[in-house]
Protein backbone atom coordinates (compact mmCIF):
# COMPACT_ATOMS: atom_id res chain seq x y z
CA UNK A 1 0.00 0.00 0.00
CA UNK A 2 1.32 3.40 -1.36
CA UNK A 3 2.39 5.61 1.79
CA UNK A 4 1.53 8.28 0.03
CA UNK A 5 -2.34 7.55 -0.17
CA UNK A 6 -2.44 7.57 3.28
CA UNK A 7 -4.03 10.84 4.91
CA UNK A 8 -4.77 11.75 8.59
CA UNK A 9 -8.40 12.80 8.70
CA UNK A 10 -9.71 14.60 11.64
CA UNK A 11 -13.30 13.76 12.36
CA UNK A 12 -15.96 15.87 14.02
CA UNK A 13 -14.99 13.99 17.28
CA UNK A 14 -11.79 15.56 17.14
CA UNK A 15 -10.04 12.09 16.52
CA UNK A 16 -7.93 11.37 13.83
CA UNK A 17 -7.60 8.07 11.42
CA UNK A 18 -4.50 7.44 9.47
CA UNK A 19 -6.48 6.35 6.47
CA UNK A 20 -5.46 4.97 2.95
CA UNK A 21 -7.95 6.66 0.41
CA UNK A 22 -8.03 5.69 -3.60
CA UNK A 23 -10.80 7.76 -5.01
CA UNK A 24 -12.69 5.73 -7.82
CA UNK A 25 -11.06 6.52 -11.21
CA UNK A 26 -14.51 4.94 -12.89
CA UNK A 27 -17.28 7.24 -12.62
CA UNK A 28 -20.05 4.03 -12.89
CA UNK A 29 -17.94 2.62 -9.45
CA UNK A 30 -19.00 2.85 -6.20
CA UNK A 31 -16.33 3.05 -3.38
CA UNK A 32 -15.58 0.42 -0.62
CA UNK A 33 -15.22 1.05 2.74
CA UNK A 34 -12.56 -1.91 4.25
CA UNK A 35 -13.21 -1.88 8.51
CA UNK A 36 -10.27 -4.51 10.16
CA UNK A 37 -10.24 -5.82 13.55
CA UNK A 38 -7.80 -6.94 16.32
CA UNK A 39 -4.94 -6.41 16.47
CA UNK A 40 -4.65 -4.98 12.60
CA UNK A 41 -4.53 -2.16 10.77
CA UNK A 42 -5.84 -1.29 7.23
CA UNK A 43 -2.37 -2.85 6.01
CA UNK A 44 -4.49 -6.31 6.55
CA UNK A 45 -6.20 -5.34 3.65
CA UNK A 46 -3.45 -4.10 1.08
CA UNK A 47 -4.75 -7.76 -1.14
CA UNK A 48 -8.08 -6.20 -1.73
CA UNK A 49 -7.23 -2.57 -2.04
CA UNK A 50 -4.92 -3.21 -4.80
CA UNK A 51 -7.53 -5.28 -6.46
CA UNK A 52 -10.36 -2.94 -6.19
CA UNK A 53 -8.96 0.02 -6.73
CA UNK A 54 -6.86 -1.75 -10.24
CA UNK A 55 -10.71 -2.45 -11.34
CA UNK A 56 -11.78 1.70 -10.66
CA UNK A 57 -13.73 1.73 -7.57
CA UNK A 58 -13.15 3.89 -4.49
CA UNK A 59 -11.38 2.21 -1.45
CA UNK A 60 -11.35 3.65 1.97
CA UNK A 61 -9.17 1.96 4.17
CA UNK A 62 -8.59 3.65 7.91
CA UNK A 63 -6.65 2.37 10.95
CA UNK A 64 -9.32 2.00 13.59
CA UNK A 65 -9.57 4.33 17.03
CA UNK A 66 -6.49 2.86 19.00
CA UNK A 67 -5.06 0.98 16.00
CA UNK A 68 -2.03 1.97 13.67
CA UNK A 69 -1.31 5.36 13.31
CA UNK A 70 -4.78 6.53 14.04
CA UNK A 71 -5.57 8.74 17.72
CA UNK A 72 -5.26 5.92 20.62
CA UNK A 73 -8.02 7.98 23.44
CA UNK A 74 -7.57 6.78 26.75
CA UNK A 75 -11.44 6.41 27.60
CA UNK A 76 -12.79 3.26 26.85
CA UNK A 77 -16.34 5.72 26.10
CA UNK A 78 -14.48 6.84 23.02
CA UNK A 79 -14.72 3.41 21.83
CA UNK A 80 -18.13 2.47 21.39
CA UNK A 81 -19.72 1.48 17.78
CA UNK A 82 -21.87 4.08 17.97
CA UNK A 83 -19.18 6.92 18.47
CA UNK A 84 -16.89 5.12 15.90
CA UNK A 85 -19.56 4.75 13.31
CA UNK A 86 -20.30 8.08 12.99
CA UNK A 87 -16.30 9.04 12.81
CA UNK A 88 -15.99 7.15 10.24
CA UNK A 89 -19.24 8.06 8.22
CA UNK A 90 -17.20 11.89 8.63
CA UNK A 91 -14.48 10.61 6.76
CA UNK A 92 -16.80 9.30 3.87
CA UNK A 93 -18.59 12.66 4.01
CA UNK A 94 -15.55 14.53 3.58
CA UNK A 95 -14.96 13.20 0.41
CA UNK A 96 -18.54 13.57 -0.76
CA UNK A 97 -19.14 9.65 -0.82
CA UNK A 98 -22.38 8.57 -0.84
CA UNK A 99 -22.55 5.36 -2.97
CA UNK A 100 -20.19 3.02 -0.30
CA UNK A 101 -19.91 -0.95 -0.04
CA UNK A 102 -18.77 -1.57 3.66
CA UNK A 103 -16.52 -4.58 4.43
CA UNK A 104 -16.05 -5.57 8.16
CA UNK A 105 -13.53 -8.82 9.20
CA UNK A 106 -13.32 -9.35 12.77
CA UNK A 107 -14.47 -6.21 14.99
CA UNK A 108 -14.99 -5.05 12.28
CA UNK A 109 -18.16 -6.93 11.28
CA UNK A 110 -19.50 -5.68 14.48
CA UNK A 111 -18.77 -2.24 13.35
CA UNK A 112 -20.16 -2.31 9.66
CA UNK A 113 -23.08 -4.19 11.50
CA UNK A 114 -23.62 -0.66 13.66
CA UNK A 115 -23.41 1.14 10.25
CA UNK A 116 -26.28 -0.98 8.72
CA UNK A 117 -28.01 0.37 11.64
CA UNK A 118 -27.55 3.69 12.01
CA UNK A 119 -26.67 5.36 8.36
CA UNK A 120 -28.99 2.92 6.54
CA UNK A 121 -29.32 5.00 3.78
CA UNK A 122 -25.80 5.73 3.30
CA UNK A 123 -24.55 2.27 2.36
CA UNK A 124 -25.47 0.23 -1.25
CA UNK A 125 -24.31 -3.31 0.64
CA UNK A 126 -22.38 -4.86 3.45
CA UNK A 127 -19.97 -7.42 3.69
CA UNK A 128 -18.72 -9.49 6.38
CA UNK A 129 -15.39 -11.78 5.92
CA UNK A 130 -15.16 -14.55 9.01
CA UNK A 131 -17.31 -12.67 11.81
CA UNK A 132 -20.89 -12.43 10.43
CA UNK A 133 -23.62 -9.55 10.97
CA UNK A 134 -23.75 -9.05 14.80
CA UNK A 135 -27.35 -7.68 15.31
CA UNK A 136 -28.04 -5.47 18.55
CA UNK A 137 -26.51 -6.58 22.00
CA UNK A 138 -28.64 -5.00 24.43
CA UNK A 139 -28.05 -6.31 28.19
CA UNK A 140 -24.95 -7.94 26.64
CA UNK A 141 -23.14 -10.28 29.25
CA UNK A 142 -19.97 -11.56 27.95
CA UNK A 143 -20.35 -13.80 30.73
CA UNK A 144 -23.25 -15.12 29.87
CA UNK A 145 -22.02 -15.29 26.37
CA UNK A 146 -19.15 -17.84 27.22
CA UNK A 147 -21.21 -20.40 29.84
CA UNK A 148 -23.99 -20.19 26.64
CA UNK A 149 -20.70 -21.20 24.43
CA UNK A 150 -19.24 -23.89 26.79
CA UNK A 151 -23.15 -25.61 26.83
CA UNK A 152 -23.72 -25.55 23.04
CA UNK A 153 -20.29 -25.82 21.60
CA UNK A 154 -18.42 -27.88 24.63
CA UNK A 155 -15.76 -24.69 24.83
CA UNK A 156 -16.00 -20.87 25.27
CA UNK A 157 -15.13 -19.26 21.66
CA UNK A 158 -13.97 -15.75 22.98
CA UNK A 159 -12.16 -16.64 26.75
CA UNK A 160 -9.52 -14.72 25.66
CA UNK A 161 -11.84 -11.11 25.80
CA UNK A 162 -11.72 -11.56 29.25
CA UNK A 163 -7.68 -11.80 29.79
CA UNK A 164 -7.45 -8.62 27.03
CA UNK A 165 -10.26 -6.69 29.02
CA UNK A 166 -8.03 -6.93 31.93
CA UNK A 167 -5.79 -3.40 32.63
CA UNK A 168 -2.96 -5.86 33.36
CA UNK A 169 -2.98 -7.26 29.94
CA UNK A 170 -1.43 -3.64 27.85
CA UNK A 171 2.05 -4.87 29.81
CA UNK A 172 2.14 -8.64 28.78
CA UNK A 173 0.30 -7.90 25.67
CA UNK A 174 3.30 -5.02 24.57
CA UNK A 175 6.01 -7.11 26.05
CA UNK A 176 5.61 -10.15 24.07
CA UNK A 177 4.44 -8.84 20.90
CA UNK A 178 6.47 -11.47 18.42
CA UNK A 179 4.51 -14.37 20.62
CA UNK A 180 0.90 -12.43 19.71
CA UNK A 181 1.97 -12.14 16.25
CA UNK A 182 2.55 -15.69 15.79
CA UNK A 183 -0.53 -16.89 17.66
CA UNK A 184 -3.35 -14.63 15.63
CA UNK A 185 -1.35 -15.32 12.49
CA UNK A 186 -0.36 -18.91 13.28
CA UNK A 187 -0.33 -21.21 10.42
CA UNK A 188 -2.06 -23.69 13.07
CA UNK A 189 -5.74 -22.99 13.06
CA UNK A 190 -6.26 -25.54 15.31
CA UNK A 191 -4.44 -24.40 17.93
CA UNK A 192 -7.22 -21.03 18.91
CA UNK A 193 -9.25 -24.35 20.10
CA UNK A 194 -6.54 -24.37 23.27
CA UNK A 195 -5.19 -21.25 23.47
CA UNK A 196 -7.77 -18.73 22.88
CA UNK A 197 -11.48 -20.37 23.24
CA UNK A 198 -10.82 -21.12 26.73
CA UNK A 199 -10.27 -18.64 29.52
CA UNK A 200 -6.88 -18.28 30.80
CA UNK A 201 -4.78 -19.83 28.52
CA UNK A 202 -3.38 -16.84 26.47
CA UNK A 203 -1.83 -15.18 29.51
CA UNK A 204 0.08 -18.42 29.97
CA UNK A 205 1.27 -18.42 26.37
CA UNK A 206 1.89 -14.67 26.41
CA UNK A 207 3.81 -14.74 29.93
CA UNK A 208 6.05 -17.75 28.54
CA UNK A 209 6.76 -16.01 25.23
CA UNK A 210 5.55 -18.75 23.45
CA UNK A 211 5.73 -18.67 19.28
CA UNK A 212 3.75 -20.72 16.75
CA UNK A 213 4.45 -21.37 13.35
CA UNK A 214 3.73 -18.73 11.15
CA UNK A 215 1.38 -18.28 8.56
CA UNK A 216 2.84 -18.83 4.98
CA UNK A 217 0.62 -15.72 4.06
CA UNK A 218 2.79 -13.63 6.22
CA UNK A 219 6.35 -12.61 4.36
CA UNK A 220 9.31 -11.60 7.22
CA UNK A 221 8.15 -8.02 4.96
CA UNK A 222 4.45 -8.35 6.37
CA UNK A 223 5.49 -9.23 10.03
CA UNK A 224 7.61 -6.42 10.20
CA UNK A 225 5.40 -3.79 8.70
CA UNK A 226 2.77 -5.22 11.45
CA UNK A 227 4.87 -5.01 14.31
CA UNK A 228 5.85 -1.63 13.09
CA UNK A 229 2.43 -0.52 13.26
CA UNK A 230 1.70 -2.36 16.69
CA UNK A 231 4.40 0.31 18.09
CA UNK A 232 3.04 3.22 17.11
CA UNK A 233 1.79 5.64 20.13
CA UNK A 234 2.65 3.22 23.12
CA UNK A 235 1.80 -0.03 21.84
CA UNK A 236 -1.78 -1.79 21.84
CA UNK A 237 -3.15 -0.68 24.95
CA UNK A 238 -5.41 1.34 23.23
CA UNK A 239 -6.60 -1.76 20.92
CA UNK A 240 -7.12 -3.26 23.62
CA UNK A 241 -9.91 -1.26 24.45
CA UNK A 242 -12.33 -2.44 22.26
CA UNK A 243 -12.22 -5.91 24.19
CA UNK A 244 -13.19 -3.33 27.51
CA UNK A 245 -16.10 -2.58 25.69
CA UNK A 246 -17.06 -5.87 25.16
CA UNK A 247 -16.36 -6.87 28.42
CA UNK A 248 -18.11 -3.91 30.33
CA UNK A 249 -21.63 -2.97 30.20
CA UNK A 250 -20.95 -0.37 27.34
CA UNK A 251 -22.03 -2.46 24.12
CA UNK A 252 -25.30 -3.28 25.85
CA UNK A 253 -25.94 0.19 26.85
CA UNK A 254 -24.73 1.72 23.54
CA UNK A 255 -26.60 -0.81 21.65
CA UNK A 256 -30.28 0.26 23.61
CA UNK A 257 -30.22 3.05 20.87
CA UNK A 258 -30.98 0.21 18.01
CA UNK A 259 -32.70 -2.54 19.70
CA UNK A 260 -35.00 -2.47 17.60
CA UNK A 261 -32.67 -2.53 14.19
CA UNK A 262 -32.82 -6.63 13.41
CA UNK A 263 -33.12 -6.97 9.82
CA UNK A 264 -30.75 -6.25 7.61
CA UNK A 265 -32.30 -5.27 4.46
CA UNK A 266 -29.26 -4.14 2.16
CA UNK A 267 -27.94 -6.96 0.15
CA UNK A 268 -25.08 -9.11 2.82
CA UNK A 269 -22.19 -11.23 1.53
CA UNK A 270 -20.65 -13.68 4.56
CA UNK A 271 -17.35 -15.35 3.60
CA UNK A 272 -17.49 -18.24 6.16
CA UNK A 273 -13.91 -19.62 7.58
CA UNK A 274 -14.33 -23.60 7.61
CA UNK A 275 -11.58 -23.83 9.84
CA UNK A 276 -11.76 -20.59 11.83
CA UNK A 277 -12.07 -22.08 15.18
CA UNK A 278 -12.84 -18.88 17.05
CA UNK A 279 -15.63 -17.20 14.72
CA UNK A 280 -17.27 -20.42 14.14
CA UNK A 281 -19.14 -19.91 10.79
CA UNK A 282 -22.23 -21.63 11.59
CA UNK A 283 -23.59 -19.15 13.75
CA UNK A 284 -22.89 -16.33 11.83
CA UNK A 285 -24.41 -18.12 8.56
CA UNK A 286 -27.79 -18.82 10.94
CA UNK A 287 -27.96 -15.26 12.12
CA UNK A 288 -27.37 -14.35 8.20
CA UNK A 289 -30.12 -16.57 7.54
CA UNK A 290 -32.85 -15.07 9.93
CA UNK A 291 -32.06 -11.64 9.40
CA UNK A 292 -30.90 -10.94 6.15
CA UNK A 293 -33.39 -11.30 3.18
CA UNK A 294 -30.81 -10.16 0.55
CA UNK A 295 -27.93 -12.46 1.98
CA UNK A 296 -25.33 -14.47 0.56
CA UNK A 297 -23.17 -17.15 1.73
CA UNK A 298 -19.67 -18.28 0.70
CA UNK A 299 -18.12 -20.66 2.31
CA UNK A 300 -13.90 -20.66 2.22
CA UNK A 301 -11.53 -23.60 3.20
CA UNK A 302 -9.28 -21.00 5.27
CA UNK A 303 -8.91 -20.09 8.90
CA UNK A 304 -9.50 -16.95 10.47
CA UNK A 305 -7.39 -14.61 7.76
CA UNK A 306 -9.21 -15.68 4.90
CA UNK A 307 -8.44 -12.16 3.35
CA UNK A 308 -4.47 -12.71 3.60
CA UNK A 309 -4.80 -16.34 2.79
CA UNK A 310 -6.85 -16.69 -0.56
CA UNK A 311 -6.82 -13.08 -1.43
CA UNK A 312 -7.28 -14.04 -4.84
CA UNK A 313 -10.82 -16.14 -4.19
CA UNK A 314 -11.73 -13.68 -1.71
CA UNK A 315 -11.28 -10.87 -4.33
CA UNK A 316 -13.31 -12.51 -7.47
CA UNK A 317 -16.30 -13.49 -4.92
CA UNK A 318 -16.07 -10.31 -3.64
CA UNK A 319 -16.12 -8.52 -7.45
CA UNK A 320 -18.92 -11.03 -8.35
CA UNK A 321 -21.07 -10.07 -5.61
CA UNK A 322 -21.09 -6.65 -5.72
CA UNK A 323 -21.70 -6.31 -9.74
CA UNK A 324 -24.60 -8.44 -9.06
CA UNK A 325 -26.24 -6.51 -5.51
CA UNK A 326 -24.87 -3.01 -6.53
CA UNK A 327 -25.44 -2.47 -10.89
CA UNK A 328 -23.24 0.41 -11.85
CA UNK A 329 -24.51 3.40 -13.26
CA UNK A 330 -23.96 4.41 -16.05
């Protein structure tokens, strides 16, 4: 990804987002907003933004709130969809784009979810790459969440919120960032099943500096830019706040405002994981299911990365989709 696209945009929250922007170079092309997760930045999508942006259409590609060169607030308030949905509808209206695809992998589904929900009308379609459309979460209990996990699955799925929610965790976390790296981007999918679905088990692997194999999707040029970016203003102790969120009573409360905001009507494209082990796709695909009338559902052999892994696939189902949901003008 060009350095040079990148641009630090200061929202109407007085936050900034170091953002890569490619303004469509097709009139007839809408532009795509690309939302990452944890622990990324919008380097995790460099595959697709050279792709898309080769083809004419408009990519917007920011590093979240507390991610990357973006601002890193220390109140975990700052971090609520709500508040981060509407910074990053700013950006989009400070380029006069009104025509946008959003596509959300990890957090980021939860995020282009909250968009769905609150700028309805500013979105032509949504996408969601290994975590599906997360409706409304009011009362959330992450608590609750987990035991409802360990009864229908026979393991918790996201123990690992709960050790990154902790204030202790920014230390470990920033201290042993080569052992993170190789964990999320492990080559092992298989191994999330021990280390992250239950509770407890990534302090131990953090704490004992403990390295998996690495991803073959992942150059030594990749894992350097990433830790690079992992540096940047202190660390991820601001990242880290999203999982606060999560863990608090904050999503529930934020999420009173659109209780009522089930159904997705705009036309949805899941790319499953088949061996993502932490965002099971089966769930997400059900939810999809119930309350998505215009959905789609494309299944990938991949783990949790499918993005970085089959960029390629990804890409084409991707392209294919969205000439089909979204007709160009002319």
């Amino acid at each position: 990804m060009d350095p040079h696209a990148y641009k630090d945009i200061r929202t109407k929250s007085g936050h900034t987002y170091h953002t890569f922007v490619s303004l469509a170079t097709d009139a007839s092309k809408l532009t795509l907003l690309f939302v990452h997760g944890f622990p990324s930045t919008a380097y995790d999508w460099r595959h697709q933004v050279a792709f898309f942006a080769k083809a004419g259409y408009g990519v917007i590609a920011p590093d979240l709130l507390g991610h990357g060169g973006s601002s890193k607030p220390l109140s975990v308030d700052h971090y609520v969809p709500s508040k981060v949905a509407a910074d990053l509808v700013d950006i989009l209206d400070q380029f006069q784009l009104r025509r946008v695809v959003a596509v959300g992998h990890d957090w980021g589904s939860i995020l282009v979810s909250r968009l769905g929900m609150y700028y309805p009308t500013r979105f032509a379609a949504f996408a969601f790459l290994a975590s599906g459309y997360c409706p409304p979460l009011p009362g959330f209990d992450l608590k609750v969440v987990l035991d409802n996990q360990k009864n229908l699955a026979g393991s918790e799925l996201f123990g690992y919120w709960l050790y990154l929610a902790e204030d202790s965790a920014k230390s470990i976390v920033d201290a042993n960032f080569e052992s993170l790296l190789t964990l999320w981007y492990t080559s092992d999918p298989k191994l999330w099943k021990t280390v992250l679905a239950p509770p407890g088990k990534l302090e131990t692997w953090l704490r004992a500096g403990k390295k998996a194999p690495l991803a073959s999707f992942i150059s030594s040029e990749n894992k350097a830019r990433m830790l690079s970016d992992w540096k940047k203003g202190g660390g991820l102790g601001a990242a880290l706040k999203w999982f606060k969120v999560m863990a608090s009573d904050l999503i529930g409360k934020d999420d009173q405002a659109v209780q009522n905001k089930l159904k997705l009507e705009h036309p949805v494209f899941f790319a499953g994981c088949a061996r993502d082990h932490v965002c099971v796709a089966k769930p997400s695909e059900d939810i999809l299911r119930q309350l998505c009338p215009n959905g789609t559902v494309q299944m990938f052999d991949t783990g949790h990365w499918v993005q970085l892994e089959v960029p390629d696939k990804v890409n084409r189902a991707l392209l294919a989709w969205i000439e089909k949901a979204t007709p160009a003008r002319k």
